[in-house]
C-alpha atoms as a PDB file:
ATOM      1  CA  UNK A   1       0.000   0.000   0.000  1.00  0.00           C
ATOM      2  CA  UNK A   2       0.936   3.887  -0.585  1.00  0.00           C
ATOM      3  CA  UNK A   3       1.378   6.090   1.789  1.00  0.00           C
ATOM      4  CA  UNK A   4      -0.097   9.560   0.247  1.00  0.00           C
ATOM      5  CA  UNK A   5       2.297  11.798   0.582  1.00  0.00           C
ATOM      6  CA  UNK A   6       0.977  15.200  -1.488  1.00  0.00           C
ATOM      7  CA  UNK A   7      -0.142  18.195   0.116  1.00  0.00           C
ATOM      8  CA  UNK A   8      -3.488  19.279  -1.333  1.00  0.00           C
ATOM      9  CA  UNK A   9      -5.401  16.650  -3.823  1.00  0.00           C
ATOM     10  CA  UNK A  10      -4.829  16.149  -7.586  1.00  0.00           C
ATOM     11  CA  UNK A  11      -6.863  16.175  -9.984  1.00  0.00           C
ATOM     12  CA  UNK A  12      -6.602  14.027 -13.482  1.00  0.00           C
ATOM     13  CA  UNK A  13      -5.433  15.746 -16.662  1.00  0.00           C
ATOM     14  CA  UNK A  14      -4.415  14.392 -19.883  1.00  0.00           C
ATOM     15  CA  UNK A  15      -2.886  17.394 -21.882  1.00  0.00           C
ATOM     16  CA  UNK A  16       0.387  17.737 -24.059  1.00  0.00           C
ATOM     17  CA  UNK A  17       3.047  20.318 -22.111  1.00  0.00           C
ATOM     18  CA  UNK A  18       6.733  20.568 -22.857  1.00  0.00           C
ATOM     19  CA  UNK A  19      10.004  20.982 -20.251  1.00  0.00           C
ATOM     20  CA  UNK A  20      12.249  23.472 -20.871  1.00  0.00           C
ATOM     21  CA  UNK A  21      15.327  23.948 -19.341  1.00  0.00           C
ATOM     22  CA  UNK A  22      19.137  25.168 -20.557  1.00  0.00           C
ATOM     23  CA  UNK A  23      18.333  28.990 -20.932  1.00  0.00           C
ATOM     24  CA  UNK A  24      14.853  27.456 -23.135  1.00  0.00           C
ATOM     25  CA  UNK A  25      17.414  25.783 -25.341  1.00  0.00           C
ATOM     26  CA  UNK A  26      16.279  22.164 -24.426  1.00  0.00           C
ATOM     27  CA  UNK A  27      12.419  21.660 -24.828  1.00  0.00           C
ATOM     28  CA  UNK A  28      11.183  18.288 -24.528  1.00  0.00           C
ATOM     29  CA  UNK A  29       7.754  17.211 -25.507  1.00  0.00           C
ATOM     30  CA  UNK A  30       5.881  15.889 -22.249  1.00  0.00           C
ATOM     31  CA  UNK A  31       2.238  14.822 -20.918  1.00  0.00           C
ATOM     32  CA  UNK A  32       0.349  16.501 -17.955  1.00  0.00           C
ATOM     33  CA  UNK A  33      -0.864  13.342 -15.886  1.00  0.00           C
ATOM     34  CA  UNK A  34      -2.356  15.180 -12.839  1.00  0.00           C
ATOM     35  CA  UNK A  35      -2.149  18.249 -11.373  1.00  0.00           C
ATOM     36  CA  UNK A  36      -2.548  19.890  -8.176  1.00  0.00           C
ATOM     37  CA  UNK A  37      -2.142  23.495  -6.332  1.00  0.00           C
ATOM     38  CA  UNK A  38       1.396  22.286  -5.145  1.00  0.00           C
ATOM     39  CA  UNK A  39       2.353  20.212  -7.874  1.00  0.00           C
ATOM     40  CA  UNK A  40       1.866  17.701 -11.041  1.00  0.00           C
ATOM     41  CA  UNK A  41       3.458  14.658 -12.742  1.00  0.00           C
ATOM     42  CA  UNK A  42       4.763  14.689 -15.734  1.00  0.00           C
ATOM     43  CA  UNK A  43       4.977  11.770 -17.931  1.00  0.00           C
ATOM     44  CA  UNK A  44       8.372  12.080 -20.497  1.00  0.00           C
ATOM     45  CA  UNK A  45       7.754  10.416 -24.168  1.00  0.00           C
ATOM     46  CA  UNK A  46      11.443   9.101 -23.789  1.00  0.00           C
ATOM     47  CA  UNK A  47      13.642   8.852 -20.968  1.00  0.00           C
ATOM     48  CA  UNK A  48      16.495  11.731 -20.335  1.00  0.00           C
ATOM     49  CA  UNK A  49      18.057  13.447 -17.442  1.00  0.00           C
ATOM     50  CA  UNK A  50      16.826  16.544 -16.286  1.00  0.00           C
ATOM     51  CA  UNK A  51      17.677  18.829 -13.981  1.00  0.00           C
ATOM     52  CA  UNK A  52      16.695  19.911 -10.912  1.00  0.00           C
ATOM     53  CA  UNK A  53      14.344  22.548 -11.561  1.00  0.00           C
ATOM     54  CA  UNK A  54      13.279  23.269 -15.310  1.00  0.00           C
ATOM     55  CA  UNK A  55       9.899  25.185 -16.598  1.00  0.00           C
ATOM     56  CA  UNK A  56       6.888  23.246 -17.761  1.00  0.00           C
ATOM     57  CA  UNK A  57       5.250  25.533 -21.038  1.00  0.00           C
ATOM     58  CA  UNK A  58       1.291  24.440 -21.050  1.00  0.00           C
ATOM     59  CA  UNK A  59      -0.110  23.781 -24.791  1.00  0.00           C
ATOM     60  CA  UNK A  60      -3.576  24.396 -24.270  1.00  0.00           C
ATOM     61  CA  UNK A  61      -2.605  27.587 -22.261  1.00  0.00           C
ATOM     62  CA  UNK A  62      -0.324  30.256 -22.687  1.00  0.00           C
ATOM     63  CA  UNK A  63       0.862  29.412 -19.126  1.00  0.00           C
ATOM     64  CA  UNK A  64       4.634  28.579 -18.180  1.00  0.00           C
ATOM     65  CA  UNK A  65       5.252  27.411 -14.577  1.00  0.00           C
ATOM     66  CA  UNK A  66       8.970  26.693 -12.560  1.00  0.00           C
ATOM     67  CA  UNK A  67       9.251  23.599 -11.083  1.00  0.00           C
ATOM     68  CA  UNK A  68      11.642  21.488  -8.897  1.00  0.00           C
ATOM     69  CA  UNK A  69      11.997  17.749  -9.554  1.00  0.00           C
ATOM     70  CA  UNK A  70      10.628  15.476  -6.366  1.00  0.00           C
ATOM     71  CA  UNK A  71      10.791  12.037  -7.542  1.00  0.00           C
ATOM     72  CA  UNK A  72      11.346  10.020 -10.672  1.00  0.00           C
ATOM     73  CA  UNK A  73       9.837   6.366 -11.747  1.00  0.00           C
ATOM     74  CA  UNK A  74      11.045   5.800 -15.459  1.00  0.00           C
ATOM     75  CA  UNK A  75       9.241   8.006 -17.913  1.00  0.00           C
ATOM     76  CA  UNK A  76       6.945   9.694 -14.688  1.00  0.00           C
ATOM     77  CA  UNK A  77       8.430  12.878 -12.838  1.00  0.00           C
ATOM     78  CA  UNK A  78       6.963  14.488  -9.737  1.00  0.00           C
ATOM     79  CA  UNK A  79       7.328  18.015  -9.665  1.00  0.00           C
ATOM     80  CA  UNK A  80       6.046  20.643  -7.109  1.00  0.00           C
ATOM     81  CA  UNK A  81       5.887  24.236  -7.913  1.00  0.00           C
ATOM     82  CA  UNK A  82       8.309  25.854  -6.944  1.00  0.00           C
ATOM     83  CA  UNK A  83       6.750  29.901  -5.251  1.00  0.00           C
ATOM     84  CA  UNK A  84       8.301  33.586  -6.821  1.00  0.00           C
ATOM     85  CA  UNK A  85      10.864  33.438  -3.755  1.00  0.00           C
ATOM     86  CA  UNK A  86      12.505  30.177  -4.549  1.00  0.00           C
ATOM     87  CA  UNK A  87      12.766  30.439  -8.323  1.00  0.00           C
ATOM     88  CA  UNK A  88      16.576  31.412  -8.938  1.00  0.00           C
ATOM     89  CA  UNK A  89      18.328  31.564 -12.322  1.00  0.00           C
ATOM     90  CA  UNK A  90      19.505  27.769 -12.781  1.00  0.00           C
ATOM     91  CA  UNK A  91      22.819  26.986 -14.221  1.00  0.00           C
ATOM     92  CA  UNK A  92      22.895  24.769 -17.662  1.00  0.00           C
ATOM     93  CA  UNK A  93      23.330  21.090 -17.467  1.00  0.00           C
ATOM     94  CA  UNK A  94      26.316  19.716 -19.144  1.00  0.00           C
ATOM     95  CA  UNK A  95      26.259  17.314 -22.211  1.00  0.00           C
ATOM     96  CA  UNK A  96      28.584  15.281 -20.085  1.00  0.00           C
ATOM     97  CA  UNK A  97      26.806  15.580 -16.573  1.00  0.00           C
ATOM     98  CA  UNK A  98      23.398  14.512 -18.863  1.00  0.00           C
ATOM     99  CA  UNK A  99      25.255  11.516 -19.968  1.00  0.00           C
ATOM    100  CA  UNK A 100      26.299  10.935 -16.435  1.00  0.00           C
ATOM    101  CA  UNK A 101      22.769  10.917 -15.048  1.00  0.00           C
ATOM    102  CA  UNK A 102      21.355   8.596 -17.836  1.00  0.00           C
ATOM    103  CA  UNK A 103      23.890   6.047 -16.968  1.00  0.00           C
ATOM    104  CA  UNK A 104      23.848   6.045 -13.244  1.00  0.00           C
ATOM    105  CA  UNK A 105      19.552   6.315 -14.125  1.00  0.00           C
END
């Protein structure tokens, strides 16, 4: 059994999103899976490292939100959002520190 960890409730979704990280030079095509007022998972269409904290750009929305990486399962990410306060400029990731992460993945 689970032990429910989230803050506040989630509710389904099922919408197309994208990450975006390296100065918005790396955008990677994701899926919205649920979605809270603290957080959401993300599902990835292929497995890669990301960092930390990246954006997530809405499709259906002209909405971009900063998030910080909780957990990962495979494809599935749990992010929470991350408030005005805690959202600081975020260094690029490496080629070789993203090769580094997929292998030790």
């Amino acid at each position: 059994m689970r032990i429910e960890r989230r803050q506040t409730p989630r509710s389904r979704v099922h919408g197309g999103a994208s990450v975006v990280f390296n100065g918005r030079q790396s955008v990677l095509d994701c899926t919205l899976r649920n979605w809270s007022d603290t957080g959401a998972l993300v599902r990835m269409s292929d497995w890669i490292a990301l960092p930390k904290t990246f954006e997530i750009d809405i499709a259906n929305r002209d909405e971009s939100v900063r998030v910080r990486q909780c957990w990962r399962r495979g494809d599935d990410v749990g992010v929470a959002f991350l408030t005005p306060g805690e959202c600081q400029p975020v260094a690029p990731i490496s080629l070789d520190a993203m090769r580094k992460r997929r292998q030790l993945g």
